[in-house]
C-alpha atoms as a PDB file:
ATOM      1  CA  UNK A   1      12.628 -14.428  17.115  1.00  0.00           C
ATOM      2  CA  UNK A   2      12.272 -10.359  16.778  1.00  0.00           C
ATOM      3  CA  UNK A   3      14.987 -10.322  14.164  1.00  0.00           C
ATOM      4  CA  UNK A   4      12.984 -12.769  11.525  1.00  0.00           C
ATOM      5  CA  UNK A   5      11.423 -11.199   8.468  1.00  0.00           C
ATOM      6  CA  UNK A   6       8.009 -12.118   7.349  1.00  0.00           C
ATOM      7  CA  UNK A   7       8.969 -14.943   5.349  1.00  0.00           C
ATOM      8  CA  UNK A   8      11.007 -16.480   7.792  1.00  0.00           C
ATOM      9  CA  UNK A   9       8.150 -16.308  10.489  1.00  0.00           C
ATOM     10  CA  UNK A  10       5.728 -18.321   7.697  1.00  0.00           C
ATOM     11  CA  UNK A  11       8.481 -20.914   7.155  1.00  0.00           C
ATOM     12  CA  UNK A  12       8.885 -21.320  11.112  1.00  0.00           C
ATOM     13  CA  UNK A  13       4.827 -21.498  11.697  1.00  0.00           C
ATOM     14  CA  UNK A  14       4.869 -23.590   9.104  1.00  0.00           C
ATOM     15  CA  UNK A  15       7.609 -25.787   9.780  1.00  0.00           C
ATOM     16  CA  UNK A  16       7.233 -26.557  13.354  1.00  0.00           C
ATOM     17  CA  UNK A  17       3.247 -27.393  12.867  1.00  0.00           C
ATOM     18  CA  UNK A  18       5.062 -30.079  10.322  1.00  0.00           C
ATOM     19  CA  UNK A  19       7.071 -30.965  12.852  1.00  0.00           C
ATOM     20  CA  UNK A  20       4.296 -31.486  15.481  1.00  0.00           C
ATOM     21  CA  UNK A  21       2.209 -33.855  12.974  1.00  0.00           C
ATOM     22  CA  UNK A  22       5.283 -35.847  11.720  1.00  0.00           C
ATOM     23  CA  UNK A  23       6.656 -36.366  15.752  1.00  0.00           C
ATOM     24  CA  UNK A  24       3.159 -36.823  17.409  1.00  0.00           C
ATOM     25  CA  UNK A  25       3.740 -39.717  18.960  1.00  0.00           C
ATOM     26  CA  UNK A  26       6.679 -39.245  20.641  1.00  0.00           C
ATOM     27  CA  UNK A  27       5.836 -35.774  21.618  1.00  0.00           C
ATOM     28  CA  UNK A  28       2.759 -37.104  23.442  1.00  0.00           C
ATOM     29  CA  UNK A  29       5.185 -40.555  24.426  1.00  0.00           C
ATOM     30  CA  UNK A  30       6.759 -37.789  25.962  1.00  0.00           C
ATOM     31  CA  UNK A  31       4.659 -35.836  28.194  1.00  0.00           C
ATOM     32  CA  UNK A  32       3.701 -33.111  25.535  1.00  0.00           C
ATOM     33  CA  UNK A  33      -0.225 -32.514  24.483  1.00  0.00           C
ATOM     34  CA  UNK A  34       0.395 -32.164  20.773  1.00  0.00           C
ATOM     35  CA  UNK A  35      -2.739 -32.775  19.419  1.00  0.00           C
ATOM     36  CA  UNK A  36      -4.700 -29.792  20.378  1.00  0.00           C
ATOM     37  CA  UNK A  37      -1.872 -27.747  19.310  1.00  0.00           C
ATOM     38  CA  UNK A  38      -1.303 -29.049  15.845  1.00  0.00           C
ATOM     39  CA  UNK A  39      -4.584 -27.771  15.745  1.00  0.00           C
ATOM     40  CA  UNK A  40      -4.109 -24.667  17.134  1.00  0.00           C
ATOM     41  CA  UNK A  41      -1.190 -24.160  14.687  1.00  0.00           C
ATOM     42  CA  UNK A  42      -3.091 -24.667  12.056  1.00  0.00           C
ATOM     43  CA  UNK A  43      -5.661 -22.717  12.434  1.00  0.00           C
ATOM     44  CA  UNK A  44      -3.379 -19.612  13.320  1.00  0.00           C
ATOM     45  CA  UNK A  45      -1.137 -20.257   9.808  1.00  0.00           C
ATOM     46  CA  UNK A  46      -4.376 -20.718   7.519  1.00  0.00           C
ATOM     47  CA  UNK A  47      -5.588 -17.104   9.539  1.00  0.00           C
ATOM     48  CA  UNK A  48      -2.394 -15.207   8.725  1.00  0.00           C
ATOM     49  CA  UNK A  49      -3.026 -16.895   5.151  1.00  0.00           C
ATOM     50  CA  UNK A  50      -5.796 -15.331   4.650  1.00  0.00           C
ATOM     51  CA  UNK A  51      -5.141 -11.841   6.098  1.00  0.00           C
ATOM     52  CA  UNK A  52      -2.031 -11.812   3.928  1.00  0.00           C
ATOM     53  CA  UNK A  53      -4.503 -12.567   1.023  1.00  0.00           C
ATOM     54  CA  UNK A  54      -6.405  -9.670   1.833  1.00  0.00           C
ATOM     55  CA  UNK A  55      -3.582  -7.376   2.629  1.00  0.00           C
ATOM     56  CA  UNK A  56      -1.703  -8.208  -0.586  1.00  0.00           C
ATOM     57  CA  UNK A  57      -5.220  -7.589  -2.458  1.00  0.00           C
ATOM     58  CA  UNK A  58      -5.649  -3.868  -0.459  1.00  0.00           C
ATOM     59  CA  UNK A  59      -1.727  -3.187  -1.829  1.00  0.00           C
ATOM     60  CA  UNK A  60      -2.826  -3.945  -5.570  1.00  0.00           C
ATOM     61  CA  UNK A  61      -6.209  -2.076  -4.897  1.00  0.00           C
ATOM     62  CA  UNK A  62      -4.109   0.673  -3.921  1.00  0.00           C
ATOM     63  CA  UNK A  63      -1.873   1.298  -6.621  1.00  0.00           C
ATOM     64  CA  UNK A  64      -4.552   1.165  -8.600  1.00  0.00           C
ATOM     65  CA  UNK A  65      -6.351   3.835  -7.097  1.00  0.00           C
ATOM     66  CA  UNK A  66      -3.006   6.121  -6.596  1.00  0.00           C
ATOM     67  CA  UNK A  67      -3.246   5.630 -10.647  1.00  0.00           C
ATOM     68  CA  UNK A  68      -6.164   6.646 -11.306  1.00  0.00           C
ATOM     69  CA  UNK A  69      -6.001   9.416  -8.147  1.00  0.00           C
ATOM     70  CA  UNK A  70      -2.738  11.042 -10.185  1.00  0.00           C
ATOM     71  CA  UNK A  71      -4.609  10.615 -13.143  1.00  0.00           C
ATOM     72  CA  UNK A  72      -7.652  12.640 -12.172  1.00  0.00           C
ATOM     73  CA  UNK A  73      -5.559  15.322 -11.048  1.00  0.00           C
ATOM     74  CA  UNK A  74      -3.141  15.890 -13.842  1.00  0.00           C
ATOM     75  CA  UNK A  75      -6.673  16.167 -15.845  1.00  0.00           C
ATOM     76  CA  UNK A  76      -7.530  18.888 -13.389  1.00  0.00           C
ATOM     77  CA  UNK A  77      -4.348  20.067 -13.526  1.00  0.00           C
ATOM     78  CA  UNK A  78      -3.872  20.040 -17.329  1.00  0.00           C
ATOM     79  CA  UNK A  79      -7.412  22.058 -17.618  1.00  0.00           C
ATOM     80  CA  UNK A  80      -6.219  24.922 -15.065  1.00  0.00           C
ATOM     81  CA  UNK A  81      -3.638  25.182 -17.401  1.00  0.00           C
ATOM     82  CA  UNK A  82      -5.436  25.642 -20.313  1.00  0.00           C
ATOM     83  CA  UNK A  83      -8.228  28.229 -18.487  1.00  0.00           C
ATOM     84  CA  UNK A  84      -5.441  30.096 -17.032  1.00  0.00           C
ATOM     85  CA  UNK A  85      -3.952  30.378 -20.949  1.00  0.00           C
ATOM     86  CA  UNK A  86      -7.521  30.948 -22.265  1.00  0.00           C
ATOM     87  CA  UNK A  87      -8.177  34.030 -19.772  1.00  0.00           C
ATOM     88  CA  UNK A  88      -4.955  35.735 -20.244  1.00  0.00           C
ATOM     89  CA  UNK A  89      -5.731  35.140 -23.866  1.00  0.00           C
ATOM     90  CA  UNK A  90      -9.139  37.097 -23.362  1.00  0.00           C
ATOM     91  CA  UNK A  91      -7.888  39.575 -20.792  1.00  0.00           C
ATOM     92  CA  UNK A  92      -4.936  40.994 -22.804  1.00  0.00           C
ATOM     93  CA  UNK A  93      -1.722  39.702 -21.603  1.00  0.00           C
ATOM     94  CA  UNK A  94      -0.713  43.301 -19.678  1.00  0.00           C
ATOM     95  CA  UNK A  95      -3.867  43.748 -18.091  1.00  0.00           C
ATOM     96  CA  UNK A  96      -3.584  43.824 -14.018  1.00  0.00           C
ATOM     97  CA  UNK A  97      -5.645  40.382 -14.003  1.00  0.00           C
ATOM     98  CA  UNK A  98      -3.481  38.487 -16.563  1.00  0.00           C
ATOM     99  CA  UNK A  99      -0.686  39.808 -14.545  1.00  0.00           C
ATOM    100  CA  UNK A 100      -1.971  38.211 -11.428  1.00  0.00           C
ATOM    101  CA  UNK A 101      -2.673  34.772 -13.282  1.00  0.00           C
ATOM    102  CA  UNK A 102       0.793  34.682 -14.774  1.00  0.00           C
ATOM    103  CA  UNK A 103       1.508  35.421 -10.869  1.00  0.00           C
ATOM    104  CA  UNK A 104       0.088  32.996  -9.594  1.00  0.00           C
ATOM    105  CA  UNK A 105       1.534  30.292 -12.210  1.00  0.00           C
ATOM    106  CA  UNK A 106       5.086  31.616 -11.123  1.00  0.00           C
ATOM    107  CA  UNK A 107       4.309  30.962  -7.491  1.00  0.00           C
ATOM    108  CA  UNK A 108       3.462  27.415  -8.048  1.00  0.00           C
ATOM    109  CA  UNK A 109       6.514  26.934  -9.958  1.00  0.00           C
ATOM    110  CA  UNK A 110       8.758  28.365  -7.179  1.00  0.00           C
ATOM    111  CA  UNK A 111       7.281  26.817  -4.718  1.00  0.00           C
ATOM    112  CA  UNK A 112       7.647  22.894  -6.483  1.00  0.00           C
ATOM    113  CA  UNK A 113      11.250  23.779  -6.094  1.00  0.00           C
ATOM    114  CA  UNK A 114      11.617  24.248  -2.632  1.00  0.00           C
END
Protein backbone atom coordinates (compact mmCIF):
# COMPACT_ATOMS: atom_id res chain seq x y z
CA UNK A 1 0.00 0.00 0.00
CA UNK A 2 3.12 2.54 0.79
CA UNK A 3 4.16 2.41 -2.83
CA UNK A 4 0.61 3.93 -4.28
CA UNK A 5 0.55 7.51 -5.48
CA UNK A 6 -2.22 9.80 -4.59
CA UNK A 7 -4.39 8.90 -7.32
CA UNK A 8 -4.15 5.41 -6.88
CA UNK A 9 -5.08 5.68 -3.07
CA UNK A 10 -8.52 7.77 -4.30
CA UNK A 11 -9.28 5.03 -6.86
CA UNK A 12 -8.73 2.25 -4.04
CA UNK A 13 -10.95 4.32 -1.28
CA UNK A 14 -13.10 4.73 -3.80
CA UNK A 15 -13.33 1.49 -5.30
CA UNK A 16 -13.56 -0.78 -2.41
CA UNK A 17 -16.47 1.54 -0.68
CA UNK A 18 -18.15 0.51 -4.30
CA UNK A 19 -17.38 -2.68 -3.64
CA UNK A 20 -18.85 -2.78 -0.07
CA UNK A 21 -22.35 -1.25 -1.35
CA UNK A 22 -22.57 -3.46 -4.53
CA UNK A 23 -21.58 -6.94 -2.23
CA UNK A 24 -23.55 -5.99 0.99
CA UNK A 25 -25.37 -8.77 1.28
CA UNK A 26 -23.12 -11.33 1.02
CA UNK A 27 -20.53 -9.57 3.01
CA UNK A 28 -22.97 -9.43 5.94
CA UNK A 29 -24.35 -13.31 4.60
CA UNK A 30 -20.96 -13.74 5.49
CA UNK A 31 -20.09 -12.73 8.87
CA UNK A 32 -18.80 -9.16 7.89
CA UNK A 33 -20.59 -5.80 9.44
CA UNK A 34 -20.60 -3.82 6.22
CA UNK A 35 -23.01 -1.41 6.82
CA UNK A 36 -21.43 0.80 9.33
CA UNK A 37 -18.41 0.74 7.28
CA UNK A 38 -19.77 1.75 3.94
CA UNK A 39 -20.49 4.50 6.01
CA UNK A 40 -17.43 5.01 7.49
CA UNK A 41 -15.86 4.91 3.98
CA UNK A 42 -17.75 7.36 2.88
CA UNK A 43 -17.45 9.75 5.07
CA UNK A 44 -13.51 9.44 5.11
CA UNK A 45 -13.44 9.77 0.90
CA UNK A 46 -15.94 12.88 0.86
CA UNK A 47 -13.26 14.33 3.91
CA UNK A 48 -10.12 13.82 1.82
CA UNK A 49 -12.46 15.43 -0.99
CA UNK A 50 -12.73 18.25 0.53
CA UNK A 51 -9.25 18.82 2.03
CA UNK A 52 -7.93 18.18 -1.47
CA UNK A 53 -10.37 21.02 -2.51
CA UNK A 54 -8.86 23.24 -0.17
CA UNK A 55 -5.31 22.22 -0.68
CA UNK A 56 -5.54 22.51 -4.48
CA UNK A 57 -7.23 26.11 -3.81
CA UNK A 58 -4.04 27.14 -1.21
CA UNK A 59 -1.61 25.87 -4.40
CA UNK A 60 -3.46 28.35 -6.89
CA UNK A 61 -3.62 31.03 -4.02
CA UNK A 62 -0.05 30.59 -3.88
CA UNK A 63 1.20 31.11 -7.17
CA UNK A 64 -0.68 33.87 -7.23
CA UNK A 65 0.82 35.49 -4.45
CA UNK A 66 4.59 34.32 -5.50
CA UNK A 67 3.37 36.59 -8.67
CA UNK A 68 2.53 39.31 -7.30
CA UNK A 69 5.45 38.80 -4.31
CA UNK A 70 8.19 38.82 -7.46
CA UNK A 71 6.34 41.50 -8.82
CA UNK A 72 6.55 43.87 -5.88
CA UNK A 73 10.08 43.31 -5.63
CA UNK A 74 11.37 43.75 -9.11
CA UNK A 75 9.36 47.26 -8.61
CA UNK A 76 11.57 47.76 -5.61
CA UNK A 77 14.23 46.49 -7.30
CA UNK A 78 13.82 48.41 -10.59
CA UNK A 79 13.54 51.83 -8.36
CA UNK A 80 16.98 51.08 -6.43
CA UNK A 81 18.18 50.99 -9.70
CA UNK A 82 17.10 54.05 -10.88
CA UNK A 83 18.06 56.06 -7.29
CA UNK A 84 21.34 54.45 -7.35
CA UNK A 85 21.71 55.98 -11.25
CA UNK A 86 20.04 59.26 -10.12
CA UNK A 87 22.67 59.81 -7.13
CA UNK A 88 25.72 58.98 -8.99
CA UNK A 89 24.20 61.28 -11.54
CA UNK A 90 24.08 64.11 -8.77
CA UNK A 91 27.23 63.12 -6.94
CA UNK A 92 29.65 63.21 -9.93
CA UNK A 93 30.50 59.85 -11.10
CA UNK A 94 34.35 59.97 -9.40
CA UNK A 95 33.30 61.22 -6.24
CA UNK A 96 34.21 58.70 -3.16
CA UNK A 97 30.26 58.17 -2.69
CA UNK A 98 29.41 57.34 -6.35
CA UNK A 99 32.35 55.12 -6.08
CA UNK A 100 30.87 53.25 -3.21
CA UNK A 101 27.33 52.98 -4.99
CA UNK A 102 28.86 51.66 -8.18
CA UNK A 103 30.52 49.31 -5.35
CA UNK A 104 27.97 48.18 -4.03
CA UNK A 105 26.06 47.41 -7.50
CA UNK A 106 29.24 45.26 -8.40
CA UNK A 107 28.91 43.27 -5.22
CA UNK A 108 25.42 42.27 -5.91
CA UNK A 109 26.33 41.25 -9.28
CA UNK A 110 29.19 38.98 -8.07
CA UNK A 111 27.54 37.64 -5.59
CA UNK A 112 24.19 36.40 -8.02
CA UNK A 113 26.92 34.40 -9.60
CA UNK A 114 28.09 32.39 -6.97
Amino acid sequence: MARLNYSDKISFSQTIGEFMEQNKTELETNGFLVSSRIKEQKEMNKQYIVEDAKQEKMKAELVKQTEITVSALDKAYRYASTNTDAMVGVLGKDTPLAKHLRELRDQMHHSSKK
